[in-house]
C-alpha atoms as a PDB file:
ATOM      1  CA  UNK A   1       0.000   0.000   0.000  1.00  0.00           C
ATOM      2  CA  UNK A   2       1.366   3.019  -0.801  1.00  0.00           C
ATOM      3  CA  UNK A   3       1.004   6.458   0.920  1.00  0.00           C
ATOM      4  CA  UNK A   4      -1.283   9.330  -0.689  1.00  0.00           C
ATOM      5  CA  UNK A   5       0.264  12.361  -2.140  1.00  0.00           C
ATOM      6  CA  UNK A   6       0.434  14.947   0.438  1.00  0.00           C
ATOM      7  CA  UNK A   7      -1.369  18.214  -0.919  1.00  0.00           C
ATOM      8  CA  UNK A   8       0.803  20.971  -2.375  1.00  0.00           C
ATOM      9  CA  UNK A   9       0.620  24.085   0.011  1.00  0.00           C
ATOM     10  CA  UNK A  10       0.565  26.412  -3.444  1.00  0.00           C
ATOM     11  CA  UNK A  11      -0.352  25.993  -7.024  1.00  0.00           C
ATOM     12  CA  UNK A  12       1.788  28.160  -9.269  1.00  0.00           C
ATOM     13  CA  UNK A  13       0.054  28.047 -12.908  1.00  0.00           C
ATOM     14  CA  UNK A  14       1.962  29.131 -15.850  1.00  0.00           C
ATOM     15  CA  UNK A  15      -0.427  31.907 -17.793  1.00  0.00           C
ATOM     16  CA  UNK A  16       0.115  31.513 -21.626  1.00  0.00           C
ATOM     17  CA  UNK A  17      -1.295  28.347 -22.522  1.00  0.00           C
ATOM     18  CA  UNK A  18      -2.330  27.518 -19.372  1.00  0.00           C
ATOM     19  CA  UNK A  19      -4.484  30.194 -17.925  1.00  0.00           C
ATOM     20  CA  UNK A  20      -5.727  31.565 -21.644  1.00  0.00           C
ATOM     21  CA  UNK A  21      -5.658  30.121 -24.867  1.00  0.00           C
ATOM     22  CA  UNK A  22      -2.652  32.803 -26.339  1.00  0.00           C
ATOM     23  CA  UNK A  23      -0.471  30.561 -27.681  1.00  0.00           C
ATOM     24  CA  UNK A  24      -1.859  30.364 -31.187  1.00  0.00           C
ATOM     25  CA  UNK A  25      -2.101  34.142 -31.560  1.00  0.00           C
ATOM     26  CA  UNK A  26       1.442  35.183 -30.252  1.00  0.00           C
ATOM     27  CA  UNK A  27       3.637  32.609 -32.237  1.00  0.00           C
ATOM     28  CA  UNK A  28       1.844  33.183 -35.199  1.00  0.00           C
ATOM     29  CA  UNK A  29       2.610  37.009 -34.556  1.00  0.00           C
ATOM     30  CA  UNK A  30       6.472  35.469 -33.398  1.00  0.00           C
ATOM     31  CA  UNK A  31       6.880  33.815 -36.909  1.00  0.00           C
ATOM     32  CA  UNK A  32       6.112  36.410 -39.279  1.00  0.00           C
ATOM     33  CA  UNK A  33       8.064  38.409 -37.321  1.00  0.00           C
ATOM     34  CA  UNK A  34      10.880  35.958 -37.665  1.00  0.00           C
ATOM     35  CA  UNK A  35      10.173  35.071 -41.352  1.00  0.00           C
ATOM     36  CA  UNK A  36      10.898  39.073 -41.623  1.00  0.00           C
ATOM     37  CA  UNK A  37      14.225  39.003 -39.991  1.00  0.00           C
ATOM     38  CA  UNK A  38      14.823  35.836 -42.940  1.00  0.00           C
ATOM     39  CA  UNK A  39      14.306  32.978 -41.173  1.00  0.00           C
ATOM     40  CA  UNK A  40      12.367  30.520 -42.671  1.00  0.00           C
ATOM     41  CA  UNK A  41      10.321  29.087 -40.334  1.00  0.00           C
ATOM     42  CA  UNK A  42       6.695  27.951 -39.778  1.00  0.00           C
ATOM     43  CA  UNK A  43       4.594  28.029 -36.737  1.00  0.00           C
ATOM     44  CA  UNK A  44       5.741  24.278 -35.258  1.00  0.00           C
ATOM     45  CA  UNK A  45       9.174  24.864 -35.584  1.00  0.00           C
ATOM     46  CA  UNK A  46       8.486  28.430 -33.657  1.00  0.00           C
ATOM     47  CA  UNK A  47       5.951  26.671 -30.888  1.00  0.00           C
ATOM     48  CA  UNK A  48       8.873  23.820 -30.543  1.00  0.00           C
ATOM     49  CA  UNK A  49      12.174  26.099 -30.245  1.00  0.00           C
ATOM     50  CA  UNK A  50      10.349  29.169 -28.421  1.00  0.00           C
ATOM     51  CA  UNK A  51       6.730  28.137 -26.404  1.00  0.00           C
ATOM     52  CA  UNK A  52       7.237  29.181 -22.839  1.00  0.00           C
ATOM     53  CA  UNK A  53      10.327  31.382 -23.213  1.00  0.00           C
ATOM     54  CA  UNK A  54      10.763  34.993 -22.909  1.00  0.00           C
ATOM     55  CA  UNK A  55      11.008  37.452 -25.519  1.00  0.00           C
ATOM     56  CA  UNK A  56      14.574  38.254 -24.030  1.00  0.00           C
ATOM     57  CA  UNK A  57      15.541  34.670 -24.572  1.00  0.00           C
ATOM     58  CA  UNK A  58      14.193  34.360 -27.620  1.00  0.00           C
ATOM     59  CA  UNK A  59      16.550  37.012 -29.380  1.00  0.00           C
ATOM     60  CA  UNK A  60      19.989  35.923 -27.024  1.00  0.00           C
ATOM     61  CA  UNK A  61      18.891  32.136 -28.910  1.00  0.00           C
ATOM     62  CA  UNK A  62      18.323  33.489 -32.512  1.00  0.00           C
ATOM     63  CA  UNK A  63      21.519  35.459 -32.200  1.00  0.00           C
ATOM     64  CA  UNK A  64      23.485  32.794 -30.969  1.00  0.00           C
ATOM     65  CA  UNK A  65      22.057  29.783 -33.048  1.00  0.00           C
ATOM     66  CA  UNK A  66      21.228  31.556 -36.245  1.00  0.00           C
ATOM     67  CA  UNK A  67      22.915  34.328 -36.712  1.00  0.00           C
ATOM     68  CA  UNK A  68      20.378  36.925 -36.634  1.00  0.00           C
ATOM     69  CA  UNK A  69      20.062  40.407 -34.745  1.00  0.00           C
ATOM     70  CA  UNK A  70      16.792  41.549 -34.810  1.00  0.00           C
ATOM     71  CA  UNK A  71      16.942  45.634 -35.229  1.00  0.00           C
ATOM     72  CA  UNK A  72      16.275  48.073 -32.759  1.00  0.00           C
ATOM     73  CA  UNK A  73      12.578  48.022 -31.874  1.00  0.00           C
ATOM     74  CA  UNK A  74      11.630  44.587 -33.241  1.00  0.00           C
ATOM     75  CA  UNK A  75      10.675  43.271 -29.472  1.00  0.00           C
ATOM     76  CA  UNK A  76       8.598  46.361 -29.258  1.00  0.00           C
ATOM     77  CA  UNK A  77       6.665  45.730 -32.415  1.00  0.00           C
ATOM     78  CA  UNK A  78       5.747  42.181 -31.955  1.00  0.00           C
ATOM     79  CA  UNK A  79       4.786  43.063 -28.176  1.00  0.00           C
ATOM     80  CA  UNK A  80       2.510  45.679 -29.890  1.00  0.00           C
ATOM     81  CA  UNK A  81       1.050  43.543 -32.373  1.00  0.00           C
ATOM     82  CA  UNK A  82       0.586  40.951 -30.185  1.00  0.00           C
ATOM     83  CA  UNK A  83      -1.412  42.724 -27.884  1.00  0.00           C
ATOM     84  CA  UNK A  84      -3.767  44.324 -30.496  1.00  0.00           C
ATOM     85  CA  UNK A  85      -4.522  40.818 -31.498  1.00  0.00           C
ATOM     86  CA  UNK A  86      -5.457  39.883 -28.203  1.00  0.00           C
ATOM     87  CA  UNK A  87      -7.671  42.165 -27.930  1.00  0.00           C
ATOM     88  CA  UNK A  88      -9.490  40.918 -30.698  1.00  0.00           C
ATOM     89  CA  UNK A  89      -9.072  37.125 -30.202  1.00  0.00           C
ATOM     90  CA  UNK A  90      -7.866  36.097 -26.803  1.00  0.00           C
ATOM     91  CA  UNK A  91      -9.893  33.989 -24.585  1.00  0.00           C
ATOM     92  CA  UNK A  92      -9.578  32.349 -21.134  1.00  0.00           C
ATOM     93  CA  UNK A  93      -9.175  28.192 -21.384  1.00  0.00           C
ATOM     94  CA  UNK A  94     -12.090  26.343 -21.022  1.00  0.00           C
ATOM     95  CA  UNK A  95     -13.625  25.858 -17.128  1.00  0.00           C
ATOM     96  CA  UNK A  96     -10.347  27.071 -15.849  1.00  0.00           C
ATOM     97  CA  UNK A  97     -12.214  30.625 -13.970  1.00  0.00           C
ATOM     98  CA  UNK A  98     -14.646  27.730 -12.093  1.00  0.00           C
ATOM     99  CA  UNK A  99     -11.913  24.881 -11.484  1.00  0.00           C
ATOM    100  CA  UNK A 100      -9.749  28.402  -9.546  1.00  0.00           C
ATOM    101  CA  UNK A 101     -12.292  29.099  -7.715  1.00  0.00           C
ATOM    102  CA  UNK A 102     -13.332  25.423  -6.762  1.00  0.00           C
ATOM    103  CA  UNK A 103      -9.606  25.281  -4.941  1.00  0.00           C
ATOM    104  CA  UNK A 104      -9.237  25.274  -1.459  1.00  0.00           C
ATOM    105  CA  UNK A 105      -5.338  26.378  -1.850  1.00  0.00           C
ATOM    106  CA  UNK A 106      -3.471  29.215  -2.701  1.00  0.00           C
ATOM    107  CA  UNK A 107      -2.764  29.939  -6.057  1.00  0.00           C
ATOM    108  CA  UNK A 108      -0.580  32.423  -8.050  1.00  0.00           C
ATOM    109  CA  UNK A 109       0.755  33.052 -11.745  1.00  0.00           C
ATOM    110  CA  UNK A 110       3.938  32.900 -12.807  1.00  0.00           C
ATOM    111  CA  UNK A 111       4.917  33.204 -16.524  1.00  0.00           C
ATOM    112  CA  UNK A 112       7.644  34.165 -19.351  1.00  0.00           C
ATOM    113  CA  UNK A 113       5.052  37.370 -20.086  1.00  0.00           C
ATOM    114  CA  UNK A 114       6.027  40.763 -19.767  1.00  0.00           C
ATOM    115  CA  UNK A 115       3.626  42.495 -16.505  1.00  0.00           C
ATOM    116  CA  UNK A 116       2.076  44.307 -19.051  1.00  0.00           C
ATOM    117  CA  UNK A 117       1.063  41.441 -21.635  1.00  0.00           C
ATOM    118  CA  UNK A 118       0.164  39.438 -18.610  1.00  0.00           C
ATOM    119  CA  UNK A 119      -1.663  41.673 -16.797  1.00  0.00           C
ATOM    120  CA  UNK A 120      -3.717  43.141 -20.125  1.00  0.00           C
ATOM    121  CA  UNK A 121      -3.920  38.607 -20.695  1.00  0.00           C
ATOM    122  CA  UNK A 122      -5.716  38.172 -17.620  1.00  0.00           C
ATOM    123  CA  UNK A 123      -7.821  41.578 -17.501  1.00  0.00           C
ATOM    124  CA  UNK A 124      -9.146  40.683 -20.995  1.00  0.00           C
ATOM    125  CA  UNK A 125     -10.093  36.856 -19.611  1.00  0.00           C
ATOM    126  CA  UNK A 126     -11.623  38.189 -16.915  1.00  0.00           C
ATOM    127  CA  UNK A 127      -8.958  35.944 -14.571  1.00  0.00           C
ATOM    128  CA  UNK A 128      -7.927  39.070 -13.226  1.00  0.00           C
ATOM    129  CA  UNK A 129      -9.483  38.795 -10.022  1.00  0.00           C
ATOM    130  CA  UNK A 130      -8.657  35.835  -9.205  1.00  0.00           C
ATOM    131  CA  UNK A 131      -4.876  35.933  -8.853  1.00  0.00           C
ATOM    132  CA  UNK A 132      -4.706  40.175  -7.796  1.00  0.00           C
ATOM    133  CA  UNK A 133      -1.493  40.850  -5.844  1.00  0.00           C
ATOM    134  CA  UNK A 134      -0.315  37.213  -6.735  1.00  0.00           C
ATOM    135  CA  UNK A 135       0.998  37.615 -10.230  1.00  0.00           C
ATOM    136  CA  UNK A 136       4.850  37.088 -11.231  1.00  0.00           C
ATOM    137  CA  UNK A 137       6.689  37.773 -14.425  1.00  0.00           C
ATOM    138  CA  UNK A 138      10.179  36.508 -15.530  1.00  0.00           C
ATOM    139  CA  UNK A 139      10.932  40.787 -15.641  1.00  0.00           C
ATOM    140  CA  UNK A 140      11.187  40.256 -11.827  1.00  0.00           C
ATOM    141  CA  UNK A 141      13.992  37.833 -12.295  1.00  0.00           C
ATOM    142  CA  UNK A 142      17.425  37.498 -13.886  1.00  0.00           C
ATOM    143  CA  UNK A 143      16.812  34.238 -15.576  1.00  0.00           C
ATOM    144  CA  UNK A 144      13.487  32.955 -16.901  1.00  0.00           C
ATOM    145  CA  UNK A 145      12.610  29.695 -17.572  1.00  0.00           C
ATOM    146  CA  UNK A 146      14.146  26.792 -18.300  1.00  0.00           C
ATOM    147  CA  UNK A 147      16.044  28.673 -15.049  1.00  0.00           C
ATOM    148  CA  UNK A 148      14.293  28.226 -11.719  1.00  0.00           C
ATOM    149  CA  UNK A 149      14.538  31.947 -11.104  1.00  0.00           C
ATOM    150  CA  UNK A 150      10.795  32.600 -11.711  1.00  0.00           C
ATOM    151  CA  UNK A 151       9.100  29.917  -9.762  1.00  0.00           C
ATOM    152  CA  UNK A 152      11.871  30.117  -6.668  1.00  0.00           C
ATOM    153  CA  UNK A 153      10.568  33.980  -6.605  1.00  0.00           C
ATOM    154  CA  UNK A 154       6.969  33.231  -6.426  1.00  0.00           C
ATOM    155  CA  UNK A 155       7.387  30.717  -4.401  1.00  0.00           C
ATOM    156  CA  UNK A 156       9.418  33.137  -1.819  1.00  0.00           C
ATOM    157  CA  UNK A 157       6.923  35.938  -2.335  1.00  0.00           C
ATOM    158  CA  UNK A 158       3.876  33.210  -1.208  1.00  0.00           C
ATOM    159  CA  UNK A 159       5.716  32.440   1.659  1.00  0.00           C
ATOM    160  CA  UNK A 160       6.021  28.477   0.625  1.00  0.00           C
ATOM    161  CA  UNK A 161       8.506  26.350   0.245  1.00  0.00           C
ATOM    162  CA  UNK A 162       9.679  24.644  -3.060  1.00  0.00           C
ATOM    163  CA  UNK A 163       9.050  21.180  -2.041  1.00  0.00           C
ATOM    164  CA  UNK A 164       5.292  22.582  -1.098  1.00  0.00           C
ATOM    165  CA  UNK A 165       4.416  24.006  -4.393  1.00  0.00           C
ATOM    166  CA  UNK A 166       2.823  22.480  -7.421  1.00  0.00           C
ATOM    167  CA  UNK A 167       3.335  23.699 -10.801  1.00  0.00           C
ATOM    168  CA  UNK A 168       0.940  23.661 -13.735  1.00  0.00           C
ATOM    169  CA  UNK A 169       3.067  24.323 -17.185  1.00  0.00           C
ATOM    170  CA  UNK A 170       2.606  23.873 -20.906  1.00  0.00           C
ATOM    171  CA  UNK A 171       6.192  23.909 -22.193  1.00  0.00           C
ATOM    172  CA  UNK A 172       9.527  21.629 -21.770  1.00  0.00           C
ATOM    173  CA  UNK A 173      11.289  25.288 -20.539  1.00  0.00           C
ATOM    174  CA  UNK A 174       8.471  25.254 -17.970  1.00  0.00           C
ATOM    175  CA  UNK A 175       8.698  21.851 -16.764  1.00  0.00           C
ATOM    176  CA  UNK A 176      12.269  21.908 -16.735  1.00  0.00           C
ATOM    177  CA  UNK A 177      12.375  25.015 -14.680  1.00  0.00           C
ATOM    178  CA  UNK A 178       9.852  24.332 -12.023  1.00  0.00           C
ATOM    179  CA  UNK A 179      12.030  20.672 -11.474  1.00  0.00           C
ATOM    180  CA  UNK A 180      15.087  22.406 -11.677  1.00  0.00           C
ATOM    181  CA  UNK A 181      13.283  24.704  -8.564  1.00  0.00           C
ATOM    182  CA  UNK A 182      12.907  21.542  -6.945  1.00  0.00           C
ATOM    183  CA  UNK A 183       8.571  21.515  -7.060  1.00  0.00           C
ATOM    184  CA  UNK A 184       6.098  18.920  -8.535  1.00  0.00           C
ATOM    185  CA  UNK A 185       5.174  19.778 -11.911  1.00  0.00           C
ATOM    186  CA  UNK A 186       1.730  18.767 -14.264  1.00  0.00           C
ATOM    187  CA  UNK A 187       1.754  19.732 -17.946  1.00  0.00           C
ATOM    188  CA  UNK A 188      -1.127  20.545 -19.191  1.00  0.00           C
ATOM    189  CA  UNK A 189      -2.116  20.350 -23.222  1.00  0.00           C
ATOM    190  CA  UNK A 190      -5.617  21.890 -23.286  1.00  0.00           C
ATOM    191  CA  UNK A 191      -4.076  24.901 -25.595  1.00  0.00           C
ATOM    192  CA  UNK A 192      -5.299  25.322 -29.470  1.00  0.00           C
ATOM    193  CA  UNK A 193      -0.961  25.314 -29.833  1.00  0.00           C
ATOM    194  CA  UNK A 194      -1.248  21.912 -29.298  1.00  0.00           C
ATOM    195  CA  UNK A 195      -3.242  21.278 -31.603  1.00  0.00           C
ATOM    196  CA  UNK A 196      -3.654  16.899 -32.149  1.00  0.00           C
ATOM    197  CA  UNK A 197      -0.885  16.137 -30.036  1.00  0.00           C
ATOM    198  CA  UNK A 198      -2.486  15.822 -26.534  1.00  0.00           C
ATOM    199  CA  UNK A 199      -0.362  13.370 -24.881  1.00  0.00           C
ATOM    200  CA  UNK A 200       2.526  15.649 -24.666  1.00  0.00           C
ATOM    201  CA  UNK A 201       5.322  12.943 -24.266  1.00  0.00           C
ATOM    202  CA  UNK A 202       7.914  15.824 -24.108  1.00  0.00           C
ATOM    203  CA  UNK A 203       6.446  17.356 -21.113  1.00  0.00           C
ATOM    204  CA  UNK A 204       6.779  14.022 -19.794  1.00  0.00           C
ATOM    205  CA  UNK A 205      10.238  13.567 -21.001  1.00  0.00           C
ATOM    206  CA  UNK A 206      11.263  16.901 -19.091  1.00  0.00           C
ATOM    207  CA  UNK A 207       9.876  16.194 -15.525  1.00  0.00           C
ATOM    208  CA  UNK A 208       5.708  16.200 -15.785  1.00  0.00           C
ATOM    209  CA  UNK A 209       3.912  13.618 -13.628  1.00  0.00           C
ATOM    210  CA  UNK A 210       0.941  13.638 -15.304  1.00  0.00           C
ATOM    211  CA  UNK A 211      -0.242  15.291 -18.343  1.00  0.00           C
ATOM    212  CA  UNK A 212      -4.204  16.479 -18.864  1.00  0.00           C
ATOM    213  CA  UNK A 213      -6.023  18.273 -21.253  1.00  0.00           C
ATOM    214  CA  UNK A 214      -9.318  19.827 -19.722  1.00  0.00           C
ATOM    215  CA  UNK A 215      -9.252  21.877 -16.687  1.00  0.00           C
ATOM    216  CA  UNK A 216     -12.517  19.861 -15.342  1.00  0.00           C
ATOM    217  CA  UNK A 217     -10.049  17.759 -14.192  1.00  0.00           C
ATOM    218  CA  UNK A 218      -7.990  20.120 -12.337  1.00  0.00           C
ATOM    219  CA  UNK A 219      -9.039  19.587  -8.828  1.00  0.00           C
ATOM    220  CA  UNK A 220      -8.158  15.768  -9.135  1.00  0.00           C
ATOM    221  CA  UNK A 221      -4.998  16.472 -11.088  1.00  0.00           C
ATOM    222  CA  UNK A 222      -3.933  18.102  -7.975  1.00  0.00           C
ATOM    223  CA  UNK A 223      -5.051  15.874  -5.569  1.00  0.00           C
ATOM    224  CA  UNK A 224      -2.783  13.170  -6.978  1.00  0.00           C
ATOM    225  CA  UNK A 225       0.198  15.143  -8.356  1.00  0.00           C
END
């Protein structure tokens, strides 16, 4: 017989992909921006080398593995753009406002986001309220993710322990970070990014427990993470 999970004392859910469906809209926005700078790559090739980083780390990785400087005020534009398409097209996951609020835990956010895309990302989803005063971005660290950096803050700004905390990620950088913080980790693949492949075998490769794909589920996904 073997003993029950012991309840994490905090979830920490990832936003993009996790906590709204944004994925689709911002690396389609992310390749055309690339395909301007020359490189020749579609969408899966951009969700694969990029989902779940920063926009910082993107640019230090295209420099270094392809060559490319993008020209002063490139971040900027894509931010821009990406924002105005939100505005248009972003929407909150399916059940994920009434699986929150069905928690008896503490929760926060902590994602690869900007504050200002993340804050406008959950204002527009109406998830706003539900994580005020609780909501981290990799600007507050040095390193974002795969690093630990962002979770290991959150985690120190709820007051909680690492080994307390449960993560809920979408990407390998994610995963990778929240093990490499030393916290349980469940990837979820709910996202329109992910489009037929649900079973997410990489997120397994990189640490994940478990992997689900509807946030109905959440409340026993947690219970035995």
């Amino acid at each position: 017989m073997t003993d029950a999970p012991t309840p994490p004392d905090l979830v920490i859910f990832d936003c993009d992909g996790v906590l709204v469906d944004s994925e689709p809209i911002s690396l389609a926005t992310l390749t055309r921006g690339l395909n301007s700078l020359g490189l020749d790559l579609d969408v899966e090739t951009v969700r694969a080398r990029f989902a779940g980083t920063s926009m910082v780390s993107i640019m230090a990785r295209i420099a270094a593995d392809d060559g490319v400087r993008a020209p002063e005020g490139f971040v900027e534009a894509i931010k821009a753009e990406t924002l105005r398409a939100f505005e248009a097209e972003l929407s909150a996951m399916a059940g994920i406002a009434e699986a929150v609020r069905a928690l008896r835990l503490p929760v926060c956010v902590a994602s690869s986001s900007d504050p200002v895309r993340l804050r406008r990302s959950l204002d527009l989803t109406g998830l706003l309220p539900l994580f005020e005063g609780r909501v981290f971005s990799s600007a507050e660290v040095a390193r974002g993710k795969p690093f630990p950096d962002l979770f290991l803050h959150a985690a120190a700004r709820m007051g909680t322990a690492p080994a307390g905390c449960l993560v809920i990620e979408d990407s390998v950088p994610g995963v990778q970070a929240a093990r490499a913080a030393g916290m349980r980790v469940v990837g979820f693949t709910g996202g329109g990014h992910w489009g037929h492949d649900r079973a997410g075998a990489d997120l397994r490769a990189a640490g994940a427990t478990t992997v689900f794909t509807a946030h109905a589920d959440l409340g026993r996904i947690i219970a035995t993470a």
